[in-house]
N, C-alpha and C. Protein backbone atom coordinates (compact mmCIF):
# COMPACT_ATOMS: atom_id res chain seq x y z
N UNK A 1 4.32 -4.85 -15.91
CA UNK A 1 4.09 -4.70 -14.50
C UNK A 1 4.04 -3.22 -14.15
N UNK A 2 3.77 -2.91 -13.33
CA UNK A 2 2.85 -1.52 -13.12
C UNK A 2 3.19 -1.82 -11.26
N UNK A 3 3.83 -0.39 -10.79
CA UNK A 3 4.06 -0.28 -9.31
C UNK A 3 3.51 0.92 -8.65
N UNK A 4 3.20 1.16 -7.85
CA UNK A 4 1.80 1.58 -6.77
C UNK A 4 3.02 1.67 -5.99
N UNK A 5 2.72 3.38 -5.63
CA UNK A 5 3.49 3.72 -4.93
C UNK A 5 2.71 4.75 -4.11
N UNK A 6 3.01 4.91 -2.67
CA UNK A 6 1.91 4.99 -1.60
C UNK A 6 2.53 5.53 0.03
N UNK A 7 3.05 7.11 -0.33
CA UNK A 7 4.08 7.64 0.93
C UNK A 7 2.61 7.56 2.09
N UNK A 8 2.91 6.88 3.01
CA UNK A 8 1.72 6.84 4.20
C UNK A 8 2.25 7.74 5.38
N UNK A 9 1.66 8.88 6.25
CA UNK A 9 1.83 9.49 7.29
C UNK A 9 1.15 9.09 7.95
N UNK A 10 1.40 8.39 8.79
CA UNK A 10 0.63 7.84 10.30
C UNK A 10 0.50 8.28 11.72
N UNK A 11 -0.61 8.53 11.87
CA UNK A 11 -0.86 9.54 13.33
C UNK A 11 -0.13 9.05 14.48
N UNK A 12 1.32 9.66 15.06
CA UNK A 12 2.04 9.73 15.76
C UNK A 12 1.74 8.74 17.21
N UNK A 13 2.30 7.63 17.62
CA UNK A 13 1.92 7.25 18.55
C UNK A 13 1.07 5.79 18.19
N UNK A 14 0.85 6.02 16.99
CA UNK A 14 0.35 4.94 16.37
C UNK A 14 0.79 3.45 15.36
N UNK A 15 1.96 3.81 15.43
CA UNK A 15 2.82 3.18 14.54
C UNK A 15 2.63 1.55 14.66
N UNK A 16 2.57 1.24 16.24
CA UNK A 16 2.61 -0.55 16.34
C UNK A 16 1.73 -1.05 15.74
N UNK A 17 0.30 -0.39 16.26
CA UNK A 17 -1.20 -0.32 15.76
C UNK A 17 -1.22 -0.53 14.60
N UNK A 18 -0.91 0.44 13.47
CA UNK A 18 -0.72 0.04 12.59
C UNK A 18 -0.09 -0.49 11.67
N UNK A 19 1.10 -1.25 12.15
CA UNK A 19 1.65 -2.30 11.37
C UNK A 19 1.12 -3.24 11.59
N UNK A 20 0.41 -3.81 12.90
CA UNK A 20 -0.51 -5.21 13.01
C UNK A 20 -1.80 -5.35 12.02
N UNK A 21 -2.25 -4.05 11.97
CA UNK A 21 -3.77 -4.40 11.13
C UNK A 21 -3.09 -4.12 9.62
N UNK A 22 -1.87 -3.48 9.36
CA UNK A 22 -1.31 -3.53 7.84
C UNK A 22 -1.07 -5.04 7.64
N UNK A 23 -0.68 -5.92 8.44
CA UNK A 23 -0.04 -7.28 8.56
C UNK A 23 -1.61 -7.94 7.96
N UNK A 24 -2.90 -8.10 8.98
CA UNK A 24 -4.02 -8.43 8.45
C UNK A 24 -4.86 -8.44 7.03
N UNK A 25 -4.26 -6.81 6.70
CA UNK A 25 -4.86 -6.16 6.01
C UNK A 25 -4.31 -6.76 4.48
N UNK A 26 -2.89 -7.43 4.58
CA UNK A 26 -2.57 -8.02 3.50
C UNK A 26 -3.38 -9.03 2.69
N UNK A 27 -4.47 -9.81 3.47
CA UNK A 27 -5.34 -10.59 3.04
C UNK A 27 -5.71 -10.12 2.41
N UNK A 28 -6.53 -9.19 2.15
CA UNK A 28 -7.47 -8.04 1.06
C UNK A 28 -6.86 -8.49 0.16
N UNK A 29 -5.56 -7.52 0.24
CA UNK A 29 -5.16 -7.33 -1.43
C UNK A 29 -4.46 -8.18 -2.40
N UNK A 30 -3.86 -8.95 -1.36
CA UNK A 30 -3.16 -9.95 -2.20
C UNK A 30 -4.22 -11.60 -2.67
N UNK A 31 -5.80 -10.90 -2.03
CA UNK A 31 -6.40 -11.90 -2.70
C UNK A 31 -6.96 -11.50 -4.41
N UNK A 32 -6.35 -10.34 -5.08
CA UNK A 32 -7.02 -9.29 -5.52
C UNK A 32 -6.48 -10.32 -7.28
N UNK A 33 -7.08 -10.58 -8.00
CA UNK A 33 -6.77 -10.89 -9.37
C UNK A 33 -5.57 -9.56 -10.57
N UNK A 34 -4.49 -9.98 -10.41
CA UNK A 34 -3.12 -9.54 -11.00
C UNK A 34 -2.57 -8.70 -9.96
N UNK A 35 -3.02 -8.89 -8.58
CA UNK A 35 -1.72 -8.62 -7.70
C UNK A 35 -0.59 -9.20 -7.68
N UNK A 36 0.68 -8.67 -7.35
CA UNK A 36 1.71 -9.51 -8.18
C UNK A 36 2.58 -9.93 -6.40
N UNK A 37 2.09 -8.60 -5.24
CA UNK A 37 3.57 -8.43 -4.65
C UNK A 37 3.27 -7.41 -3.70
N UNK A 38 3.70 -7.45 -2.27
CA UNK A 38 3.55 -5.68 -1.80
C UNK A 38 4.61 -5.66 -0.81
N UNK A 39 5.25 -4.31 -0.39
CA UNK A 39 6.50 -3.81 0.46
C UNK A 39 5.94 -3.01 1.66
N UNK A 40 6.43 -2.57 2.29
CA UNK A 40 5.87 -1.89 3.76
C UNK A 40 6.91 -1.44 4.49
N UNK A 41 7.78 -0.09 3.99
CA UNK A 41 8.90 0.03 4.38
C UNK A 41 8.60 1.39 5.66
N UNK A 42 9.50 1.04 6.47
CA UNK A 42 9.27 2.58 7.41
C UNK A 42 10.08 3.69 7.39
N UNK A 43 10.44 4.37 7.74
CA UNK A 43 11.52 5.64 7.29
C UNK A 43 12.17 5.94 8.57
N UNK A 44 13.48 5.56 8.11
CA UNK A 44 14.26 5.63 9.75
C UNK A 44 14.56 7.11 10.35
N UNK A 45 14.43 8.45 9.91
CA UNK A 45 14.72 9.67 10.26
C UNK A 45 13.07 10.00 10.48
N UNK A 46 11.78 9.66 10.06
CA UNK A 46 10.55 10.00 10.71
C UNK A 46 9.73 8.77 11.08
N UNK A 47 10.13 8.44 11.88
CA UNK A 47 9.37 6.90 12.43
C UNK A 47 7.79 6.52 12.19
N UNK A 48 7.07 7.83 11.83
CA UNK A 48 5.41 7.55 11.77
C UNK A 48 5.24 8.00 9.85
N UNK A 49 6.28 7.46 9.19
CA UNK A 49 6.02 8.09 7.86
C UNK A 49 6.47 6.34 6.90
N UNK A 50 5.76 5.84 6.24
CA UNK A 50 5.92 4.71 5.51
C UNK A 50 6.07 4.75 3.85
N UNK A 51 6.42 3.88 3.44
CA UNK A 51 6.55 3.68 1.89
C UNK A 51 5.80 2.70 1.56
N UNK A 52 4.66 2.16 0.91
CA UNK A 52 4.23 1.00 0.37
C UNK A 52 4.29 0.81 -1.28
N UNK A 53 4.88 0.04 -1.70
CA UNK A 53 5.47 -0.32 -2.82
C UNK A 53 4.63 -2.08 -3.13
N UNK A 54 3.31 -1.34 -3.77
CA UNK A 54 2.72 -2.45 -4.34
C UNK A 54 3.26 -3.21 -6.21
N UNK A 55 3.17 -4.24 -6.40
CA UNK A 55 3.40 -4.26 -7.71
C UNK A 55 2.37 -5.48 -8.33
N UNK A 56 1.34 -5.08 -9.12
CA UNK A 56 0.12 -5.16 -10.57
C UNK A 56 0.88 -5.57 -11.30
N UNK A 57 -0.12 -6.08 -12.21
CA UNK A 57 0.25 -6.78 -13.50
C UNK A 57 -0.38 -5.66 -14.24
N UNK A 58 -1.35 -4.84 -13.95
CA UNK A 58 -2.06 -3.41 -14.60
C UNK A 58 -2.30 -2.31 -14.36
N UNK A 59 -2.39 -1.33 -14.38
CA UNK A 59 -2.93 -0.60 -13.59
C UNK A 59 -4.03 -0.65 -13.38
N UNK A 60 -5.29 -1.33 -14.07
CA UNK A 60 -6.51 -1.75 -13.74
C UNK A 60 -6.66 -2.35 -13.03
N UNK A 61 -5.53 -3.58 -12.88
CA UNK A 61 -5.70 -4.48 -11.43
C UNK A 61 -5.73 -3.65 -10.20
N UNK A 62 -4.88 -2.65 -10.09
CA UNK A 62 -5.30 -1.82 -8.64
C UNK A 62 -6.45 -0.76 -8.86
N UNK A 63 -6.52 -0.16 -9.75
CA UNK A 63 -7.35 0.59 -9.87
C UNK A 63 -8.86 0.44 -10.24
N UNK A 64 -9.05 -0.45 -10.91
CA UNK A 64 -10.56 -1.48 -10.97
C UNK A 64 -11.03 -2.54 -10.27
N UNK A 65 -9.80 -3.63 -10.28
CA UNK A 65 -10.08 -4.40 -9.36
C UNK A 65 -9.88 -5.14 -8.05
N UNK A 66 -8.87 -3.88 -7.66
CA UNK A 66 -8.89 -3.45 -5.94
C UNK A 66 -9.86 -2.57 -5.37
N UNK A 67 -9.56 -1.27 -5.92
CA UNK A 67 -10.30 -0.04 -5.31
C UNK A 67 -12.16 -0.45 -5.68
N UNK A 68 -12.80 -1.56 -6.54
CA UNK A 68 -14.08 -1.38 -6.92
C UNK A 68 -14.32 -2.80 -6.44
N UNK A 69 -13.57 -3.26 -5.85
CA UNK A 69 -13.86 -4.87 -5.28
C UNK A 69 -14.58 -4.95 -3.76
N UNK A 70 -15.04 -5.87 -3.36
CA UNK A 70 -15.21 -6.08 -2.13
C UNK A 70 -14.26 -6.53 -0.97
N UNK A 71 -13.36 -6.73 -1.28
CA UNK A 71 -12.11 -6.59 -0.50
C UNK A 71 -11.72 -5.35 0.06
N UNK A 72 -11.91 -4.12 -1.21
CA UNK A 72 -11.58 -2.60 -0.34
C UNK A 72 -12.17 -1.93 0.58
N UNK A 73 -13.61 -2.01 0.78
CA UNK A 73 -14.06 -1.98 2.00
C UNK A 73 -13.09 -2.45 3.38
N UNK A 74 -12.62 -3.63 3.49
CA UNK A 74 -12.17 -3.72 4.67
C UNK A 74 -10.86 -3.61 4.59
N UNK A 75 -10.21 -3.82 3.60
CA UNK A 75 -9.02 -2.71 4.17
C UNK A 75 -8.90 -1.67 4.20
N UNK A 76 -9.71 -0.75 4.03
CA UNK A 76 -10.08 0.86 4.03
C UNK A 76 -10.31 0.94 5.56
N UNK A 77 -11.35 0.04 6.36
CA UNK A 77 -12.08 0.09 7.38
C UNK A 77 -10.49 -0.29 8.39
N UNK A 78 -9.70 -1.30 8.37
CA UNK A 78 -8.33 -1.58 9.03
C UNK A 78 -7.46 -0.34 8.85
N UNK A 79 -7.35 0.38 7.66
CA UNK A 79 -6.07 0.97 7.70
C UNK A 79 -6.13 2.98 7.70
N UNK A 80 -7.43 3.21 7.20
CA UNK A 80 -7.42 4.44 6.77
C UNK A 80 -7.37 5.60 7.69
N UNK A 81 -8.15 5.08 8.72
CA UNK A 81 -8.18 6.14 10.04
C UNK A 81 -7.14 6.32 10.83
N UNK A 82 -5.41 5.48 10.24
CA UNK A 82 -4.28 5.93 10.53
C UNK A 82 -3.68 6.78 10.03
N UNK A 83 -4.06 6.84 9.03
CA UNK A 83 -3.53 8.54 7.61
C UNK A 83 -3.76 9.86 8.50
N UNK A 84 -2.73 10.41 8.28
CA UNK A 84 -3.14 12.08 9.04
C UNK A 84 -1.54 12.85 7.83
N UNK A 85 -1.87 13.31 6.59
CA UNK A 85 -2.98 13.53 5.82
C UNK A 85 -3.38 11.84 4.81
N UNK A 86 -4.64 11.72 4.33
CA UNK A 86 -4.67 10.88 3.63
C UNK A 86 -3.54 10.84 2.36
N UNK A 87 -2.89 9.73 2.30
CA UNK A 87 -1.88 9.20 1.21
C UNK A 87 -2.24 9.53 0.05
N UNK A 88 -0.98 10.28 -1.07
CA UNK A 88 -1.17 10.34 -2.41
C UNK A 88 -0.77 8.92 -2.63
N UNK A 89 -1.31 8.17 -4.00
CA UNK A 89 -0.97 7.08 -4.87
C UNK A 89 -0.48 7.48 -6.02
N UNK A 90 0.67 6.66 -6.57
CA UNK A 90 0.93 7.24 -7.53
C UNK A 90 1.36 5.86 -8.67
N UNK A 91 1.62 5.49 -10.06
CA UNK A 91 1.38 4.40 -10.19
C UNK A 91 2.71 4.90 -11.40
N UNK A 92 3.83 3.47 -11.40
CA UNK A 92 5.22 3.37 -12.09
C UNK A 92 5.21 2.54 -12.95
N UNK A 93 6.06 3.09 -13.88
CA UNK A 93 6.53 2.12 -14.91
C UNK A 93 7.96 1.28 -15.08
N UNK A 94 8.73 0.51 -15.32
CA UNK A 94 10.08 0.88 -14.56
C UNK A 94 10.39 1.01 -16.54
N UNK A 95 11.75 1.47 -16.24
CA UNK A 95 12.27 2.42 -17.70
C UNK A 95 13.58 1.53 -17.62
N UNK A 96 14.45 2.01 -16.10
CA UNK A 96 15.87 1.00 -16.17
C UNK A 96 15.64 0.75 -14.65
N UNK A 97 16.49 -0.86 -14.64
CA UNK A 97 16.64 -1.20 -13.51
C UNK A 97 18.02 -1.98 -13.60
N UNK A 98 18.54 -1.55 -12.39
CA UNK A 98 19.83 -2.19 -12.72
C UNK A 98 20.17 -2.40 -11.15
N UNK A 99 20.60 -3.91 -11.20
CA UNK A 99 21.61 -4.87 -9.58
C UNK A 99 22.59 -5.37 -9.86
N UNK A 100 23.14 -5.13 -8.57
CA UNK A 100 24.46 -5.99 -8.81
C UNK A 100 24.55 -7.46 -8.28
C-alpha cells in the first residue's frame, strides 16, 4: 500500500465551499481501480490549510490511473481553483506503525 499525501492551502474565506465540492469530488477518485481509502483533515491553528491522506494499492494507481483517467478532469475542475499555492504531493511507504 502506497499513501498520497497532499498539504492543501485554501483561499481564505473559502473553506465551506470547499469542503462541499471535496465531499462530491470523492466520486472521482474512489471510483479509480486500486484506490484503497481517502482522509480530509483540517488544521485547527490555520483553518484554510488541509491534510489529505489518500491510500493506493500503487503508486501507479494514483499516478497512472487517477491523474491519466477521465475522472481527473472533474475533480481538477471541482477542487483546484481553491489552492492558493497549488499543493505539493508526495507519496509513502509505511516502515513502522504502531497502536494501542
Amino acid at each position: 500500500m502506497v499513501l498520497e499525501v497532499a498539504i492543501l492551502i485554501v483561499i481564505a474565506g473559502e473553506e465551506k465551499n470547499f469542503e462541499t465540492d471535496f465531499k462530491l469530488a470523492g466520486k472521482y477518485i474512489s471510483s479509480i481501480e486500486g484506490y484503497i481509502g481517502h482522509t480530509l483533515k483540517r488544521c485547527l491553528e490555520q483553518q484554510n490549510k488541509y491534510i489529505l491522506l489518500v491510500d493506493w494499492q500503487t503508486l501507479e494507481s494514483h499516478t497512472i490511473g487517477f491523474l491519466q483517467s477521465p475522472q481527473y478532469p472533474e475533480w481538477k475542475n471541482l477542487l483546484h481553483h481553491y489552492y492558493d499555492p497549488f499543493p505539493s504531493v508526495e507519496h509513502y511507504n509505511t516502515i513502522l506503525e504502531m497502536k494501542k
